[in-house]
Protein backbone atom coordinates (compact mmCIF):
# COMPACT_ATOMS: atom_id res chain seq x y z
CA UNK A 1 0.00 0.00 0.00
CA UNK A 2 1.53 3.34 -0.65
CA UNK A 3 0.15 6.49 1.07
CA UNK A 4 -1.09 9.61 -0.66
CA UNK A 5 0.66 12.19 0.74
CA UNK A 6 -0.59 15.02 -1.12
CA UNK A 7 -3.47 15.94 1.46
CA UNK A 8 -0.50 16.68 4.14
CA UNK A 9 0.55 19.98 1.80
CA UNK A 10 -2.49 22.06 2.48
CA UNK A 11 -2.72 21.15 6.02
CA UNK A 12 1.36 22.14 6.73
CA UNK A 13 1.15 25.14 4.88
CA UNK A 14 -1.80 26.12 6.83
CA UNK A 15 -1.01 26.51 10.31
CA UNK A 16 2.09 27.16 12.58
CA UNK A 17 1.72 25.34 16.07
CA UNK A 18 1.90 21.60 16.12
CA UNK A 19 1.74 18.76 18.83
CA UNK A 20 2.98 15.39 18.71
CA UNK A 21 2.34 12.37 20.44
CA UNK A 22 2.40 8.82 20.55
CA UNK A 23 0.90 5.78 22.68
CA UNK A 24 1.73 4.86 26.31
CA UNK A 25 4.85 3.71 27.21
CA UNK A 26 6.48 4.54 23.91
CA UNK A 27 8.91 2.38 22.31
CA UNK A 28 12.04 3.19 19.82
CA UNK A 29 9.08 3.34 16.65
CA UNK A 30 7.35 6.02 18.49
CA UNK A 31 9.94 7.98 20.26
CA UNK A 32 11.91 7.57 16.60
CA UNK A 33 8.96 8.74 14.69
CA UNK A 34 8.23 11.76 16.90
CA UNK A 35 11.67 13.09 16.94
CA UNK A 36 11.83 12.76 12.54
CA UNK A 37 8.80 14.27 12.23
CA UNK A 38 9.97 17.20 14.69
CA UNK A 39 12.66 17.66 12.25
CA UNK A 40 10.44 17.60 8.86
CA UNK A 41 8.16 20.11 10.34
CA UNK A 42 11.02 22.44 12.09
CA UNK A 43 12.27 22.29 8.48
CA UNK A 44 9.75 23.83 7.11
CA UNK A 45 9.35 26.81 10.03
CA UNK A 46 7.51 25.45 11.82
CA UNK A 47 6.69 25.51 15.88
CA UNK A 48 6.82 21.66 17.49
CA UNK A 49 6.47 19.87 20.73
CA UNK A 50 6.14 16.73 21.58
CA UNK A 51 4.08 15.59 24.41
CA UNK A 52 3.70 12.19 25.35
CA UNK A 53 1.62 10.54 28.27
CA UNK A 54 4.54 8.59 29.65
CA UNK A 55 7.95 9.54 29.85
CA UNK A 56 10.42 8.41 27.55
CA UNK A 57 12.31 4.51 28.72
CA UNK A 58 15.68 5.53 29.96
CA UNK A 59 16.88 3.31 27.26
CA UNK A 60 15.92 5.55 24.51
CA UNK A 61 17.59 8.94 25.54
CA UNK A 62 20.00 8.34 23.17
CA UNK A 63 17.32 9.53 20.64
CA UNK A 64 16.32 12.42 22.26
CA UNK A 65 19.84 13.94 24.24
CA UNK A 66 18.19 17.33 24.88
CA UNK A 67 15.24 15.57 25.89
CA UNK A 68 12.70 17.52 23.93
CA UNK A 69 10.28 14.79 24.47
CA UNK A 70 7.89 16.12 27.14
CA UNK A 71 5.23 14.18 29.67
CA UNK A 72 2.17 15.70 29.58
CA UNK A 73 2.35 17.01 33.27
CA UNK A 74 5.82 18.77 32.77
CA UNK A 75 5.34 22.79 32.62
CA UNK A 76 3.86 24.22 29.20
CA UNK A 77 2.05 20.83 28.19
CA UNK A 78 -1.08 21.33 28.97
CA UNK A 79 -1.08 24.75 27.67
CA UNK A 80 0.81 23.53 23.96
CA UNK A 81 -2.12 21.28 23.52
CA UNK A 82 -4.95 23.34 24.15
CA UNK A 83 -3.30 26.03 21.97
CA UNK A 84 -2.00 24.01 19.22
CA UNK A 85 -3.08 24.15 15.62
CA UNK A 86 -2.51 20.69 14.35
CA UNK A 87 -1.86 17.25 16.60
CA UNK A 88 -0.54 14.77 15.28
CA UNK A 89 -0.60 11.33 16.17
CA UNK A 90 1.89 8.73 15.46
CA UNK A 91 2.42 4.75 15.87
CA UNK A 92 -1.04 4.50 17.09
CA UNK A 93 -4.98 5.04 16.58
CA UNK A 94 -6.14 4.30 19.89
CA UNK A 95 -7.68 6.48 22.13
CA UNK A 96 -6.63 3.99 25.10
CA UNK A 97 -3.26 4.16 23.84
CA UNK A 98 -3.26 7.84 24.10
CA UNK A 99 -4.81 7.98 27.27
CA UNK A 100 -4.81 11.80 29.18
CA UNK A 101 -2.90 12.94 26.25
CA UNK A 102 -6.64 11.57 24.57
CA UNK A 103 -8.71 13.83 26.98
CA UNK A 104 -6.54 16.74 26.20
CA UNK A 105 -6.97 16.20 22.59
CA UNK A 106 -10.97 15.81 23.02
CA UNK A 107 -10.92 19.57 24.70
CA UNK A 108 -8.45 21.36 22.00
CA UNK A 109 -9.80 22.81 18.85
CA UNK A 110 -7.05 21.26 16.91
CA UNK A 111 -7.00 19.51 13.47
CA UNK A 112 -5.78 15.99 13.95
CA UNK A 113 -3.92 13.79 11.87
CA UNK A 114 -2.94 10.45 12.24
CA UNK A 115 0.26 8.48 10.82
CA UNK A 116 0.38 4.91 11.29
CA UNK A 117 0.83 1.22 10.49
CA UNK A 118 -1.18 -0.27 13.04
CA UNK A 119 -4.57 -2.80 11.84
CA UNK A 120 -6.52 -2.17 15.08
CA UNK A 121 -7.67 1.79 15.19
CA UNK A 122 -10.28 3.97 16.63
CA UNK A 123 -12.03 6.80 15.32
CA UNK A 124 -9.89 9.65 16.19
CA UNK A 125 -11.56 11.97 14.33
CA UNK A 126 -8.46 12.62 12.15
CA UNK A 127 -7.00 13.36 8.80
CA UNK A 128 -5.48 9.31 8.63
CA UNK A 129 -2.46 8.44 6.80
CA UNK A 130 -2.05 4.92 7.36
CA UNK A 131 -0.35 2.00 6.04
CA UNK A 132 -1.22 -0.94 7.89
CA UNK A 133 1.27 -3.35 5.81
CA UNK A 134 4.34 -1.08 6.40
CA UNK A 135 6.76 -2.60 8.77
CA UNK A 136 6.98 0.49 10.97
CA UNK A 137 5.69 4.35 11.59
CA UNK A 138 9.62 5.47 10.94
CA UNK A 139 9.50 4.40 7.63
CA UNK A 140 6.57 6.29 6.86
CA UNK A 141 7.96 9.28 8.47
CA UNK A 142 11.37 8.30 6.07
CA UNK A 143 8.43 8.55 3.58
CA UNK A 144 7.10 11.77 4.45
CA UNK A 145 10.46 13.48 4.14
CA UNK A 146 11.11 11.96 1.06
CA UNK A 147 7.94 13.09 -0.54
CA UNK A 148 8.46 17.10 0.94
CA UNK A 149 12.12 16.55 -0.75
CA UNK A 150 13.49 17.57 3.14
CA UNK A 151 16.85 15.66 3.59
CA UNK A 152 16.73 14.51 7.43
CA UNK A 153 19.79 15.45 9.99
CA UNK A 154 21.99 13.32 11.11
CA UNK A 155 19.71 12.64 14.38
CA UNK A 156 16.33 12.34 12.76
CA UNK A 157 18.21 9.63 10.64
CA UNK A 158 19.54 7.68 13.89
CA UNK A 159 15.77 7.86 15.56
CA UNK A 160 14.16 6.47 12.49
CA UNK A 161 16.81 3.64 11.86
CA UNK A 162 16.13 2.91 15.39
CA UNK A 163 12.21 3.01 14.96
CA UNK A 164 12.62 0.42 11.93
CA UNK A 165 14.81 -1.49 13.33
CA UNK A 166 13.13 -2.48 16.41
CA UNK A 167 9.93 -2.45 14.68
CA UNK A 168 11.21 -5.65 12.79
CA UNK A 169 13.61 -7.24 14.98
CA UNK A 170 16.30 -5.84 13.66
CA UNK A 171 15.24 -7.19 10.00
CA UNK A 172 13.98 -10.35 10.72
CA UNK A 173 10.22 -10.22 10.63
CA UNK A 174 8.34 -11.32 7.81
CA UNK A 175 7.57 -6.98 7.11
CA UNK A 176 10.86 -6.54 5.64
CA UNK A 177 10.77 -6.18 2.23
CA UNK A 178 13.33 -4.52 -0.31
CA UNK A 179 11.68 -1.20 0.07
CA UNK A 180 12.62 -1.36 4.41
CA UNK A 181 16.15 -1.83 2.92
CA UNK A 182 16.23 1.25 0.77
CA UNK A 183 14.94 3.45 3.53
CA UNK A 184 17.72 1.97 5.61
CA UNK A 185 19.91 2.81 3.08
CA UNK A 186 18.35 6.57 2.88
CA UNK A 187 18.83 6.67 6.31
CA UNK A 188 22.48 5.60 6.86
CA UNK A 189 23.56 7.86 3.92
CA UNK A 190 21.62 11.00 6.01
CA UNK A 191 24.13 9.54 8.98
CA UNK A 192 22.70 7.11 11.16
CA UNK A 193 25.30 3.85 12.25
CA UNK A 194 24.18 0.92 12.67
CA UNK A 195 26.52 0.01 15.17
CA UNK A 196 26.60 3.12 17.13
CA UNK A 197 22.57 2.36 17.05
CA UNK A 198 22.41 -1.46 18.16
CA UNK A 199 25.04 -0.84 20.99
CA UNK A 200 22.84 1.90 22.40
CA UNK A 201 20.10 -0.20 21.88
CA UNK A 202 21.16 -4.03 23.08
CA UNK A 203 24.35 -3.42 24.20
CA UNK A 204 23.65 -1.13 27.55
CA UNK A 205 22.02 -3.69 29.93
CA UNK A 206 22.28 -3.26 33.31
CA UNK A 207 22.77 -6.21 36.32
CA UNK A 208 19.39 -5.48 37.51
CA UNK A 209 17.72 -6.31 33.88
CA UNK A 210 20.07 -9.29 33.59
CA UNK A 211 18.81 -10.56 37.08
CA UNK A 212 15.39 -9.90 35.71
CA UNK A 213 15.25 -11.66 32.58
CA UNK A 214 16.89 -14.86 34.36
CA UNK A 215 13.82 -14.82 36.67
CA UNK A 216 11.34 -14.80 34.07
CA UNK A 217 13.21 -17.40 31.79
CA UNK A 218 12.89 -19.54 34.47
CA UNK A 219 9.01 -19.05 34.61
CA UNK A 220 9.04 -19.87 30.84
CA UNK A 221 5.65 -21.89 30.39
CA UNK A 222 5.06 -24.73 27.43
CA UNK A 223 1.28 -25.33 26.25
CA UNK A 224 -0.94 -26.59 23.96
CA UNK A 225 1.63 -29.65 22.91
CA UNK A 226 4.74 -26.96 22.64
CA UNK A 227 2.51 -24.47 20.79
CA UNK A 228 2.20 -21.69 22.94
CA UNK A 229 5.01 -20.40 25.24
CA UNK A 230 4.27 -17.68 27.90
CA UNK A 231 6.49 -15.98 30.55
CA UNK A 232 5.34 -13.91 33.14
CA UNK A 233 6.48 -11.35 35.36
CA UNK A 234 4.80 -10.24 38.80
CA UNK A 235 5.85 -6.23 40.33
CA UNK A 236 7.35 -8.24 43.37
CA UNK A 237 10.30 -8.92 40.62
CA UNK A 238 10.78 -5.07 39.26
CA UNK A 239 11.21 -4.27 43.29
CA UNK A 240 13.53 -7.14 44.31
CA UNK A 241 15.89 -6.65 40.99
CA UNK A 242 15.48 -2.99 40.87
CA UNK A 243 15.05 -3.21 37.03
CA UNK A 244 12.61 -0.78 35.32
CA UNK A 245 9.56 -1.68 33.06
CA UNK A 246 12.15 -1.05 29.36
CA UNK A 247 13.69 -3.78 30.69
CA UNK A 248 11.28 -6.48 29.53
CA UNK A 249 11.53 -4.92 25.59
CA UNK A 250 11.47 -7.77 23.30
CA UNK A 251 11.05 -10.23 26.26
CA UNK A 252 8.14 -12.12 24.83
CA UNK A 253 9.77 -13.19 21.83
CA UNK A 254 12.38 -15.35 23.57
CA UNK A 255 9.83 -17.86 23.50
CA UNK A 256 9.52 -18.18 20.20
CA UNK A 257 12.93 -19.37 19.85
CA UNK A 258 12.15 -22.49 21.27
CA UNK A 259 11.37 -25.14 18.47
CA UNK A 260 7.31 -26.09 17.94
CA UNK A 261 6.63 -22.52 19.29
CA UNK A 262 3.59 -20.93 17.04
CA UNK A 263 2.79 -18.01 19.29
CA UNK A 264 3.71 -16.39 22.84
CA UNK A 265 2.86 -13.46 25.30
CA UNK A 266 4.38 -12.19 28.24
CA UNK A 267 1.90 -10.87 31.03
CA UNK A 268 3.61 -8.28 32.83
CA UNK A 269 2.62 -6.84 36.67
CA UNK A 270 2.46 -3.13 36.96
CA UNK A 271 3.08 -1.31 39.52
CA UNK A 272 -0.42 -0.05 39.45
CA UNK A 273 -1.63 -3.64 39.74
CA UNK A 274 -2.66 -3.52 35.84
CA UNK A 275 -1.63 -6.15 33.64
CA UNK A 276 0.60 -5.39 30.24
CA UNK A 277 0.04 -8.43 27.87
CA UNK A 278 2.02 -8.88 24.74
CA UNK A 279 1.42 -11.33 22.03
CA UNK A 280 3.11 -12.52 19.23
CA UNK A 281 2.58 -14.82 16.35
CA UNK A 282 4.75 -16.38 13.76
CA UNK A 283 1.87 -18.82 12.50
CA UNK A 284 -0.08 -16.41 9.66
CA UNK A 285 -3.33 -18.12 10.78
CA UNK A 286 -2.87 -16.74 14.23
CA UNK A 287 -3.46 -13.31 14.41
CA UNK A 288 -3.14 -11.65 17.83
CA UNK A 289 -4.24 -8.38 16.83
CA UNK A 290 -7.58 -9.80 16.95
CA UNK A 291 -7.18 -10.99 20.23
CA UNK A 292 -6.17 -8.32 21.48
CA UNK A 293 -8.86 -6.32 20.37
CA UNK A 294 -10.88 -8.75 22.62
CA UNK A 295 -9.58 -7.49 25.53
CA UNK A 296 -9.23 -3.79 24.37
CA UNK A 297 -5.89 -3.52 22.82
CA UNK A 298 -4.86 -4.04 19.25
CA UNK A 299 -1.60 -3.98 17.39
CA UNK A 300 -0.76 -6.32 13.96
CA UNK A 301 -1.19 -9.46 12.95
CA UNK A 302 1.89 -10.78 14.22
CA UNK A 303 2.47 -8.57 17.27
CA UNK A 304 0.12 -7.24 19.37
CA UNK A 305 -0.79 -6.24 23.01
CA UNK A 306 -3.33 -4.88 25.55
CA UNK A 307 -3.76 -4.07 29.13
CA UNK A 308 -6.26 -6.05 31.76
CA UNK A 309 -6.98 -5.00 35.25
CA UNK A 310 -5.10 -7.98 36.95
CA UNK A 311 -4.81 -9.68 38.97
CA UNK A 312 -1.69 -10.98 37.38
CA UNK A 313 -3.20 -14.11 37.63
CA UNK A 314 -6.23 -13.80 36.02
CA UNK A 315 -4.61 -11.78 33.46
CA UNK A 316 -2.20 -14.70 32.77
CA UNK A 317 -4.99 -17.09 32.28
CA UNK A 318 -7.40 -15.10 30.09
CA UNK A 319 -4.53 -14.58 27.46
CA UNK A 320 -3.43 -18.47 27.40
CA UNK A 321 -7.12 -19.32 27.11
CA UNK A 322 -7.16 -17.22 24.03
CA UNK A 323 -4.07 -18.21 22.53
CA UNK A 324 -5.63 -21.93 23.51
CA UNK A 325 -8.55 -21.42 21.28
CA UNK A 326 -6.98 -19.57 18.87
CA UNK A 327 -4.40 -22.27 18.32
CA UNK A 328 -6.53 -24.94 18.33
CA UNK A 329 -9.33 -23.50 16.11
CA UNK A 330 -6.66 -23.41 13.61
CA UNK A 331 -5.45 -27.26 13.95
CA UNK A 332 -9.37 -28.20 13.65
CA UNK A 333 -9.51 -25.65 10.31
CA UNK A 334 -6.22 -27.84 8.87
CA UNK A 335 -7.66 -31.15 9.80
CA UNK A 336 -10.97 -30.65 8.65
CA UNK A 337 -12.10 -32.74 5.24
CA UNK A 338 -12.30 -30.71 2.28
CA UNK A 339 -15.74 -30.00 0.52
């Protein structure tokens, strides 16, 4: 699918104050896709913030050194979004993703506009540009610039490399395509490093993560014949390791490296006493999105998550019922006679 891009003009030229924000708990596609399109719009004159409803994983400063990314909270943010002129949204189209950032959005006057590659989606009540088979929101920001002929700085490059990259496990996901490799290329020829890039990103573990990961690997959980695979984490773990909630990025798909595996989550405790679920798939009959849109969340077809009251529990055994029935209304689809 390739996005029509020429709708964005009239809307840029128009106005002067924009807003940017992304989903809870951010991760290096959202944080990456903010700070590029900070840079395409500061390119063309323009005033920018970007305000996010949770503050930005420790692990991802690198992106943002000067930290321009704000928490809605900090001083000015309420203010910038009831006086902005455009908000745009990015790596999401869920009001539950957005959540106070959401309310503030509901009470502003602003025009909204939406970029992202997500299936599941509210109605936001914005201008969309969305590409829902596009591996992630960076490369439709790489896109963007390409298409308002702005070349990107060197830092805009790094933060959308990163967004790709982790968007597709570094390359590995069945997304990739030749095209992801030609915006990498763009982007490494505007200055990003690879290497500089994956040490910041996998290379900067601390004890207390270490300490973490070996407790849930040791929880690691085989169902449905080897199937399904499911670690969990309770908030008793984050305060006895003293390792933060980044810590558990990319957790859930250590279980799909063990053989027979077809799909995996990870319930993780919060401190509120919420439960974070994440899902993944590497069977293209399974699609998680849909069940996470079950329980409120959405995502793709192959990666997904939501968020359920707890207990952790409960939480634990709602999502392996799912992936139970999902799993095995696919075996009964393959064994069944044909017409």
């Amino acid at each position: 699918m390739t996005i029509h891009w020429e709708p964005l003009r009239p809307i840029l030229a128009a106005h002067q104050r924009f807003v940017i924000s992304s989903h809870v708990r951010p991760d290096a596609d959202a944080i990456g896709s903010e700070i590029g399109l900070a840079r395409l719009l500061q390119a063309l004159g323009k005033s920018v913030q970007i305000i996010n409803f949770s503050a930005t994983p420790a692990n991802l400063f690198f992106l943002d050194p000067n930290r321009e990314v704000k928490q809605l909270g900090d001083a000015g943010t309420a203010e910038a979004i009831a006086t902005a002129e455009v908000h745009f949204v990015v790596d999401t189209s869920s009001w539950m993703q957005l959540n106070d950032v959401g309310k503030a959005m509901r009470q502003s006057s602003a025009l909204r506009v939406v970029i992202d590659h997500h299936l599941s989606a509210d109605d936001l009540g914005a201008t969309e540009f969305k590409d829902t088979q596009c591996e992630a929101t960076g490369s439709l920001i790489f896109d963007l610039a390409q298409f308002l002929g702005i070349a990107l700085p060197p830092d805009a490059a790094t933060a959308l490399y990163a967004a790709i990259a982790t968007d597709t496990g570094w390359f590995r996901f069945s997304a990739v395509t030749s095209q992801t490799m030609r915006r990498i290329a763009g982007l490494m020829e505007y200055g990003a490093s690879p290497s500089v890039i994956y040490r910041e990103l996998y290379e900067r573990s601390t004890l207390a993560r270490m300490h973490l990961v070996g407790r849930a690997l040791a929880r690691m959980v085989l169902d449905c014949d080897g199937e399904l695979a499911y670690l969990s984490i309770p908030w008793s773990d984050f305060e006895e390791t003293s390792a933060v909630s980044s810590d558990t990025e990319d957790l859930v798909n250590e279980c799909l490296k063990i053989t027979g595996t077809r799909g995996a989550f990870i319930a993780i405790e919060l401190q509120n006493r919420q439960v974070k679920v994440s899902f993944r798939s590497r069977a293209e009959e399974l699609d998680v999105s849909k069940i996470c849109e079950h329980f409120g969340g959405g995502g793709h077809r192959q990666a997904a998550g939501t968020t359920m009251p707890g207990p952790l529990a409960e939480s634990i055994e709602k999502a392996r019922t799912a992936m139970a029935n999902a799993l095995a209304t696919i075996r009964k689809t393959a064994t069944a006679p044909s017409p």
